[in-house]
C-alpha atoms as a PDB file:
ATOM      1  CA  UNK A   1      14.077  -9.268-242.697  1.00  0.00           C
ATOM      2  CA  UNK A   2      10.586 -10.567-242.943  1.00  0.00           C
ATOM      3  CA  UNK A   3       9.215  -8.020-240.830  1.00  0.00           C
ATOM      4  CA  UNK A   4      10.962  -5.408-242.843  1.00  0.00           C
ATOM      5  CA  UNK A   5      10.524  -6.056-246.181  1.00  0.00           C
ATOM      6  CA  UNK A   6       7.248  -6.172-248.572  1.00  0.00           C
ATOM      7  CA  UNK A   7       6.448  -9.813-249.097  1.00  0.00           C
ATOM      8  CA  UNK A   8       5.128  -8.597-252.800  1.00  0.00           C
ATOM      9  CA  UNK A   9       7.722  -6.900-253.900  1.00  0.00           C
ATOM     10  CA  UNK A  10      10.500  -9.490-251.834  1.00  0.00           C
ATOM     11  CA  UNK A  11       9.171 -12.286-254.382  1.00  0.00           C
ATOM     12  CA  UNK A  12       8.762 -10.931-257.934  1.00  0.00           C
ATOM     13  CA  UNK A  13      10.484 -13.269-260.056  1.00  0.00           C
ATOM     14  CA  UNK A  14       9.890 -15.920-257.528  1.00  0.00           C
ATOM     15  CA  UNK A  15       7.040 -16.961-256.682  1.00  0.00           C
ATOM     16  CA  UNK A  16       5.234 -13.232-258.216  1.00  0.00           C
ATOM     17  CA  UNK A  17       5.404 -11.791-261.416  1.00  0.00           C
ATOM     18  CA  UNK A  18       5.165  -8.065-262.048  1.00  0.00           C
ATOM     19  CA  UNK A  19       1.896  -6.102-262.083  1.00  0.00           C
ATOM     20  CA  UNK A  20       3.111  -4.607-264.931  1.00  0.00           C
ATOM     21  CA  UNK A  21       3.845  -5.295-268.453  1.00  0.00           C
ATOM     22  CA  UNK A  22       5.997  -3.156-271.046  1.00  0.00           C
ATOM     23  CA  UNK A  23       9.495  -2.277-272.174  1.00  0.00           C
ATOM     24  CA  UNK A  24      10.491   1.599-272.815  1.00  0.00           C
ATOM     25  CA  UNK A  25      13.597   2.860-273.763  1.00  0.00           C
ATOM     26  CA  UNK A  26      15.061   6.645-272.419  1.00  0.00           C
ATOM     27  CA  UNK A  27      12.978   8.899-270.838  1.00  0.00           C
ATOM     28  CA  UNK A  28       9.613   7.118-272.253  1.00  0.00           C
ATOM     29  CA  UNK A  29       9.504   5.164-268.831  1.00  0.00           C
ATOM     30  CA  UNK A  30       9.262   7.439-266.469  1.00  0.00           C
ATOM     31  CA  UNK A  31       5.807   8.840-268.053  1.00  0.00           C
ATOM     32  CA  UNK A  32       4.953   5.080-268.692  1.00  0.00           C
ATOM     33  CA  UNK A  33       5.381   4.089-265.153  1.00  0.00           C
ATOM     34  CA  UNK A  34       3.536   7.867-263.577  1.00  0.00           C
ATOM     35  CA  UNK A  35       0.831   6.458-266.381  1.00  0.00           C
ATOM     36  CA  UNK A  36       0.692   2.955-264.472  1.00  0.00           C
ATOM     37  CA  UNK A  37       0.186   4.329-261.379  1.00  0.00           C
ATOM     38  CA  UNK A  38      -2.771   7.168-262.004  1.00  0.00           C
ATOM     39  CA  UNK A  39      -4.378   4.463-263.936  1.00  0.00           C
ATOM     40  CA  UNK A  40      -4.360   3.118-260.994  1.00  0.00           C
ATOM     41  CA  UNK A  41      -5.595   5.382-258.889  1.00  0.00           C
ATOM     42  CA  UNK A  42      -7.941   6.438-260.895  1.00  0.00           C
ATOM     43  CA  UNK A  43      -9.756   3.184-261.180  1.00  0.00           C
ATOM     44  CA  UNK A  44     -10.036   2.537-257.498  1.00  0.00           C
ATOM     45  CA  UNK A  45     -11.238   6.155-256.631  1.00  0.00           C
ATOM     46  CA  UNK A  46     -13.798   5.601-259.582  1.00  0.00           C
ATOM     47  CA  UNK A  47     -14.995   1.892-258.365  1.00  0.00           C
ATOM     48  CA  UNK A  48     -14.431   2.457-254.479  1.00  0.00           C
ATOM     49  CA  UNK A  49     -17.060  -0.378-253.397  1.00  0.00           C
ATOM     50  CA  UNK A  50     -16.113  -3.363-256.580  1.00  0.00           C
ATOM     51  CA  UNK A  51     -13.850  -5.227-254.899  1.00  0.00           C
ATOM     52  CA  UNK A  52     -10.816  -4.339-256.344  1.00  0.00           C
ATOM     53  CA  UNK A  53      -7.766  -6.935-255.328  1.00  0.00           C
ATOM     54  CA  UNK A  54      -5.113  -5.359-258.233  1.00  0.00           C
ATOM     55  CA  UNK A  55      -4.889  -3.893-261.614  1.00  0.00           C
ATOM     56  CA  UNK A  56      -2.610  -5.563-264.284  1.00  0.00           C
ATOM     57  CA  UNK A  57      -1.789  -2.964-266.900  1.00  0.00           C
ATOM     58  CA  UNK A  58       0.214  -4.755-270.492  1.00  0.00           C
ATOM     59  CA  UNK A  59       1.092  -2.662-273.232  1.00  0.00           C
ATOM     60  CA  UNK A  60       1.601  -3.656-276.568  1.00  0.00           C
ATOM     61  CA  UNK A  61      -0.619  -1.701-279.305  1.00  0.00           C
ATOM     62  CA  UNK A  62      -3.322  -1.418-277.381  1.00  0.00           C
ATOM     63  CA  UNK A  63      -3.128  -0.838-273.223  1.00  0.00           C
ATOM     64  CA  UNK A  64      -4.655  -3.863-271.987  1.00  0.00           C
ATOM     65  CA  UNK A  65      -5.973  -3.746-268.494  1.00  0.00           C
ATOM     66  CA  UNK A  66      -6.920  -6.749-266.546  1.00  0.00           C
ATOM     67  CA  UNK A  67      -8.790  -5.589-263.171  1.00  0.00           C
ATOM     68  CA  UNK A  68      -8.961  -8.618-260.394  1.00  0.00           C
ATOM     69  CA  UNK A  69     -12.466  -7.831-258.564  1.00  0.00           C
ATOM     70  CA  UNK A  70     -14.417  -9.973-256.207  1.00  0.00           C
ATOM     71  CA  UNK A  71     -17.658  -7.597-257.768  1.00  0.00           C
ATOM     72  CA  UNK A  72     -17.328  -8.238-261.555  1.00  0.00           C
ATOM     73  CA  UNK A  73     -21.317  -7.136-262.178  1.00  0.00           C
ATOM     74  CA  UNK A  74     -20.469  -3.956-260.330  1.00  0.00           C
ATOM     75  CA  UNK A  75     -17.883  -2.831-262.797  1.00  0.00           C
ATOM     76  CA  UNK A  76     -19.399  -4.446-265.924  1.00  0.00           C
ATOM     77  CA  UNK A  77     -22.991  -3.154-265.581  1.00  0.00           C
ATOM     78  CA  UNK A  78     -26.164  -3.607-267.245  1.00  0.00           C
ATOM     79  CA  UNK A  79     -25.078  -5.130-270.706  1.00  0.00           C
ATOM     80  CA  UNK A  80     -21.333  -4.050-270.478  1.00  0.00           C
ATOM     81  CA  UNK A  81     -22.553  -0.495-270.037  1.00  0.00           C
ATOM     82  CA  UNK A  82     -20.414   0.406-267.440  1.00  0.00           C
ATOM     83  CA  UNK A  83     -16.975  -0.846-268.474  1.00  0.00           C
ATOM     84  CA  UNK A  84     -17.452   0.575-271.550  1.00  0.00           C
ATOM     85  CA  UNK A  85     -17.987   3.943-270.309  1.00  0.00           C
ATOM     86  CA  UNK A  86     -14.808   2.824-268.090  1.00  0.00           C
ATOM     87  CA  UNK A  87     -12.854   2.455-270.837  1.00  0.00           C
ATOM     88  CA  UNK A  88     -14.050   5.510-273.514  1.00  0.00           C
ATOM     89  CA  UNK A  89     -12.810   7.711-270.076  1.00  0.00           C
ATOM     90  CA  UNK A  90      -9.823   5.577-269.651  1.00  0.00           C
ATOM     91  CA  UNK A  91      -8.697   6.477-273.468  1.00  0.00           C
ATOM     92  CA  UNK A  92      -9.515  10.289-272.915  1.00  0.00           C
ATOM     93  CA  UNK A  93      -7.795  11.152-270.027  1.00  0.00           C
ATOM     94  CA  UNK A  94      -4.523   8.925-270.486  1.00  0.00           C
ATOM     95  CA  UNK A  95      -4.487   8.873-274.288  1.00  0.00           C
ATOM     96  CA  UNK A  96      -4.219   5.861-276.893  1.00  0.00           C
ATOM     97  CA  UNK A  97      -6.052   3.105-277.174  1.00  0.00           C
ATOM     98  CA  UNK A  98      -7.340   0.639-273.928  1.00  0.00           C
ATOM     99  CA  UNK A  99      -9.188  -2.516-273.658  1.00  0.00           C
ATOM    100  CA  UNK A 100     -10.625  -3.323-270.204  1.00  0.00           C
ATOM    101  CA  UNK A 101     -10.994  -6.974-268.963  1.00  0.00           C
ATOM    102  CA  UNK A 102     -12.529  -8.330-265.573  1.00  0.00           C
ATOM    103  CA  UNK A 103     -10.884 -11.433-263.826  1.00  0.00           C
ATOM    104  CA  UNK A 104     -13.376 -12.675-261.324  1.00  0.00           C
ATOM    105  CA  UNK A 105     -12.079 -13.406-257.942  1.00  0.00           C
ATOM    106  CA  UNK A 106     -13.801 -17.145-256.838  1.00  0.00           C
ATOM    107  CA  UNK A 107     -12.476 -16.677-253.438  1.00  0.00           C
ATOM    108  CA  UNK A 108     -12.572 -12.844-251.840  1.00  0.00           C
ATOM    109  CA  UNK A 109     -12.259 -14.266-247.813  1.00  0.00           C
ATOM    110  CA  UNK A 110      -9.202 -15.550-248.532  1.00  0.00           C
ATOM    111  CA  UNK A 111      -7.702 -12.712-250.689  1.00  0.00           C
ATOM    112  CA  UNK A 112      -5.341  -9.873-248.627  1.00  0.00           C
ATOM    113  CA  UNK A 113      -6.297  -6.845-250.667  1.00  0.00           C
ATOM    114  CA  UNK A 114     -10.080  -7.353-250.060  1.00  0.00           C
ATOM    115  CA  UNK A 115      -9.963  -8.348-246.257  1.00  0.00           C
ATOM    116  CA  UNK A 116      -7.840  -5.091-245.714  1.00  0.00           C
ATOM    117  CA  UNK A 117     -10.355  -3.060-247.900  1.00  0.00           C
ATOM    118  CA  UNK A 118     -13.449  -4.967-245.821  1.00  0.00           C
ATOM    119  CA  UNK A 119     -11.659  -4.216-242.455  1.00  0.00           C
ATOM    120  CA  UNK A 120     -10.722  -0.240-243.271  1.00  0.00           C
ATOM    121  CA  UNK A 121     -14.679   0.285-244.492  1.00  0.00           C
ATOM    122  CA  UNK A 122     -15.968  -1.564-241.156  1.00  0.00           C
ATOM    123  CA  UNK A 123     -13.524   0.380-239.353  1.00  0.00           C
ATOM    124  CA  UNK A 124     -15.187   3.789-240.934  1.00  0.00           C
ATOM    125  CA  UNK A 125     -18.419   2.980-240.054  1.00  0.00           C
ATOM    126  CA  UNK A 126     -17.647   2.237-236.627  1.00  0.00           C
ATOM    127  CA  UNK A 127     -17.162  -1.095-235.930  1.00  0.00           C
ATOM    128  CA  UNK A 128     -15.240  -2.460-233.300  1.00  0.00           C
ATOM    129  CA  UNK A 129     -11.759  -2.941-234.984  1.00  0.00           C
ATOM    130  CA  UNK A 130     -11.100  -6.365-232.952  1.00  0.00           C
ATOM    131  CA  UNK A 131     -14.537  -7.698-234.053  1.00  0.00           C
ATOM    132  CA  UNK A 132     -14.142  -6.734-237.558  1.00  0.00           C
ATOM    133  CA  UNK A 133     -10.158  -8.620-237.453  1.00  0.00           C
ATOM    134  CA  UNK A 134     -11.314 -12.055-235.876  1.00  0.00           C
ATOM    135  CA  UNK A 135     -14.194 -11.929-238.168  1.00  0.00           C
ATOM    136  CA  UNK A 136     -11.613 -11.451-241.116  1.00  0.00           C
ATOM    137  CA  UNK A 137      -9.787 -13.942-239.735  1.00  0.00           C
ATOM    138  CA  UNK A 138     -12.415 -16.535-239.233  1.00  0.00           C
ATOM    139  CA  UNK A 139     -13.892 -16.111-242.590  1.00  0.00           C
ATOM    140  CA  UNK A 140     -10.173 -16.505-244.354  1.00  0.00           C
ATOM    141  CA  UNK A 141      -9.152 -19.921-242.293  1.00  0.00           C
ATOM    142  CA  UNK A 142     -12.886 -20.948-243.511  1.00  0.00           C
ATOM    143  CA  UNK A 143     -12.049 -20.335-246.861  1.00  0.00           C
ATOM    144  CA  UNK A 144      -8.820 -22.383-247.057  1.00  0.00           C
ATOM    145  CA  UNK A 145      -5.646 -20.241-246.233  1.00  0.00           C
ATOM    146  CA  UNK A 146      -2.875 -21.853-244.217  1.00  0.00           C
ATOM    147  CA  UNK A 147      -2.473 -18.416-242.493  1.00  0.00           C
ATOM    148  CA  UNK A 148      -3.573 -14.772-241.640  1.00  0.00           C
ATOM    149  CA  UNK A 149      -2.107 -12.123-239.732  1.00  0.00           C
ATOM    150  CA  UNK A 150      -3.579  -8.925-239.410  1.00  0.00           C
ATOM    151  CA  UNK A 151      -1.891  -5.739-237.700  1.00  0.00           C
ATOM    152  CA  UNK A 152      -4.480  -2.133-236.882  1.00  0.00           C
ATOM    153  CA  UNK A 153      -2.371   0.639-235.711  1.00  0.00           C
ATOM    154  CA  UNK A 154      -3.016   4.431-234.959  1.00  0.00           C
ATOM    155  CA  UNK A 155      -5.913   5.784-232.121  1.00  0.00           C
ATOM    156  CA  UNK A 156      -7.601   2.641-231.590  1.00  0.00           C
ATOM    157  CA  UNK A 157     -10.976   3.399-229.740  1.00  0.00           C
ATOM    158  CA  UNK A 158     -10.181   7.043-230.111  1.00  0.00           C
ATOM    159  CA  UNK A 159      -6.820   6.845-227.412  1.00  0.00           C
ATOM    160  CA  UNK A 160      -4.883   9.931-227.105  1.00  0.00           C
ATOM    161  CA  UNK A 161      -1.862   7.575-227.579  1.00  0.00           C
ATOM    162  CA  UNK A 162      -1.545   5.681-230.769  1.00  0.00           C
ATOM    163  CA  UNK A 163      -0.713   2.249-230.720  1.00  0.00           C
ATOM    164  CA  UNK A 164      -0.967  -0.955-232.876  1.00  0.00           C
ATOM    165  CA  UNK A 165      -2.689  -4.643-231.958  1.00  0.00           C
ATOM    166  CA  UNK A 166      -1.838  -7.907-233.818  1.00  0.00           C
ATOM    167  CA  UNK A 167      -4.493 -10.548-234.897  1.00  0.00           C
ATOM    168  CA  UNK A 168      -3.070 -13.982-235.839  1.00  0.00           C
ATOM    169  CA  UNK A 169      -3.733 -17.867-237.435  1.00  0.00           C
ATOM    170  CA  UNK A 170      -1.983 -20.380-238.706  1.00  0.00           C
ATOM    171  CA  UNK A 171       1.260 -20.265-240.186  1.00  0.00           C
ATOM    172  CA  UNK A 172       2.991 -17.061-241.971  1.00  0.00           C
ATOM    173  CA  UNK A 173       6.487 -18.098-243.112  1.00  0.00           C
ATOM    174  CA  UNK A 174       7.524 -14.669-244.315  1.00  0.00           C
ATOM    175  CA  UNK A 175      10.855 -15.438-244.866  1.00  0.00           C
ATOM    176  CA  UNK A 176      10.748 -18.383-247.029  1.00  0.00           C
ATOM    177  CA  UNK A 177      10.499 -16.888-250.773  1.00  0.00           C
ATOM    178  CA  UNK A 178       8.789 -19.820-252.076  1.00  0.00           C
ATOM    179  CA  UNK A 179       5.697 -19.413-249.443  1.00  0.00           C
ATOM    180  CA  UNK A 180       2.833 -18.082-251.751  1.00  0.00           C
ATOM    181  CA  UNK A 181       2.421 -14.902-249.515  1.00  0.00           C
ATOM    182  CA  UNK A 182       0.453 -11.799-250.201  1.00  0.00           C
ATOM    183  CA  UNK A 183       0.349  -8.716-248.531  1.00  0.00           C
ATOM    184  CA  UNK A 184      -1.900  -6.205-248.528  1.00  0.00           C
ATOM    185  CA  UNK A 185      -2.221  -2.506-246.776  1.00  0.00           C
ATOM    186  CA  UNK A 186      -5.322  -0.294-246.094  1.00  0.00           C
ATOM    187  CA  UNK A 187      -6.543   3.339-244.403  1.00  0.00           C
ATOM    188  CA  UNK A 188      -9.643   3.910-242.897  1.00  0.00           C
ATOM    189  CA  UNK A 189     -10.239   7.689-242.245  1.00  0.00           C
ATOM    190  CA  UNK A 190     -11.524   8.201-238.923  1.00  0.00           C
ATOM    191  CA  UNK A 191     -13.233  11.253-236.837  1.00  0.00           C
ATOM    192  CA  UNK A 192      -9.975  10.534-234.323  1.00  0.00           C
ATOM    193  CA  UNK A 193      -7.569   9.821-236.590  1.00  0.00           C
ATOM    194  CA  UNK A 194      -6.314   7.678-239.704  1.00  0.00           C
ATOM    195  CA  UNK A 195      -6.603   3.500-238.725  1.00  0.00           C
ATOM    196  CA  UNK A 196      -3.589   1.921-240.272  1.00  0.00           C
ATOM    197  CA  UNK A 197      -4.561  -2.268-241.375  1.00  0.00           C
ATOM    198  CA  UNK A 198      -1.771  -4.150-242.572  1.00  0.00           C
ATOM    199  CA  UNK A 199      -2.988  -7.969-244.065  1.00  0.00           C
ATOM    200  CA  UNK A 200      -0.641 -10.492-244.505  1.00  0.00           C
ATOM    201  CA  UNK A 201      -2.156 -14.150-246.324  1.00  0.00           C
ATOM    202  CA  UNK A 202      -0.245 -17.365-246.701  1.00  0.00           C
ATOM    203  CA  UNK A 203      -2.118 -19.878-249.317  1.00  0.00           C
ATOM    204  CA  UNK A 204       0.911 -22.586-248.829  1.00  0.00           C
ATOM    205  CA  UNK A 205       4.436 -23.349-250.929  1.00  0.00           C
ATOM    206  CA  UNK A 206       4.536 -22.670-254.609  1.00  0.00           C
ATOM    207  CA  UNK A 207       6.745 -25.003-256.081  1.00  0.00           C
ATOM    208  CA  UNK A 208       5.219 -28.528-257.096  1.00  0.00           C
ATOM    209  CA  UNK A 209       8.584 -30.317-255.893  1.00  0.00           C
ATOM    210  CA  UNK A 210       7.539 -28.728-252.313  1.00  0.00           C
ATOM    211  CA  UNK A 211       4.147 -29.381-252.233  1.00  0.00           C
ATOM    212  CA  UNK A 212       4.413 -33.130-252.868  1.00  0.00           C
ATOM    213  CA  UNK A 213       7.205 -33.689-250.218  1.00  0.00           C
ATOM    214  CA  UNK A 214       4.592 -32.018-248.008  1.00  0.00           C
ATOM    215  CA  UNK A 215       1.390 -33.981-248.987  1.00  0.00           C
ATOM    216  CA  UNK A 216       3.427 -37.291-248.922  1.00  0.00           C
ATOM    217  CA  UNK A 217       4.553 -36.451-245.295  1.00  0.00           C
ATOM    218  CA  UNK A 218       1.179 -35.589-244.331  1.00  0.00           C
ATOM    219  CA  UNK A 219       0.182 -39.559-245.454  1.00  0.00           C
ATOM    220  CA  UNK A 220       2.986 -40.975-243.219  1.00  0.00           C
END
């Protein structure tokens, strides 16, 4: 089941809540939710290179949108400049009215959606795909995580016969719902082909009831 599933969506309501924020009645959700996702999409093919980990999108009367970067200077610019100008385009191309907040990330090494974004631009500019995975790795256990595991997959080295390789440390307990796990899934375009990187991150049990049994059996 773990290997099958998506950790993310396997644990909203758990341990994750949902990316998105709204209630629609009728046929008002199904443009609501197309909305959610070329907002989307439209923010990471306008910021490519900010460090973009996820976009949190809450509607109420205005469309508040929280992006989660690693970059926050990038997207902000000189004086608030640029997300301004992000969110004037934001209001004429989907409509209504948006607000446009940045949530810094304090620790990018150990966050799935940025390794797999760092590991698909190394792998377009031609970097060794098992150098730029340990490196990933090393840099995550570094930063704190209990656990990395990192899969490439399509014409590694430019093979006529795809095939994938798996990078691991530490722990990954995908089947336990109330391991704080977080997955993350990349493609880097290639001369020889499209690189597949899957990332999955465990930062270690959720639950405070959990956490102390571990830490006090740790002590023993």
């Amino acid at each position: 089941m773990g290997q099958k599933v998506n950790p993310n969506g396997m644990r909203i309501g758990i341990t994750r809540t949902w990316p998105s924020t709204w209630f629609a009645k009728g046929g008002k959700y199904k443009h609501l939710l197309l909305d959610d996702v070329q907002i989307r999409r439209y923010i990471a093919t306008r910021l490519p290179d900010a460090g973009i980990s996820s976009v949190e999108i809450e509607r109420a009367k205005k469309t508040l949108v929280a992006i989660h970067t690693s970059k926050p200077g990038v997207i902000i610019g000189k004086q608030g400049a640029a997300i301004e100008e992000l969110r004037i385009d934001l209001e004429k191309k989907f409509g209504g009215s948006f607000e446009v907040n940045i949530q810094e990330i304090r620790n990018p090494d150990g966050d799935a959606e940025i390794i797999a974004e760092t590991i698909a631009g190394q792998i377009q500019r031609r970097m060794p795909y098992r150098r730029a995975s340990r490196m990933a790795i090393e840099k995550a256990m570094q930063s704190g995580v209990k656990g990395i595991k990192i899969k490439v997959s399509g014409r590694l080295n430019g093979a006529e016969i795809a095939r994938n390789e798996l990078f691991k440390d530490g722990n990954i307990p995908l089947q336990t719902l109330r391991a704080d796990v977080q997955f993350a899934r990349r493609h880097a375009k290639t001369t020889y082909g499209t690189i597949g990187v899957k990332v999955w991150i465990y930062k270690g049990m959720v639950f405070k009831k959990v956490t102390d049994v571990q830490s006090a059996s740790l002590h023993l």
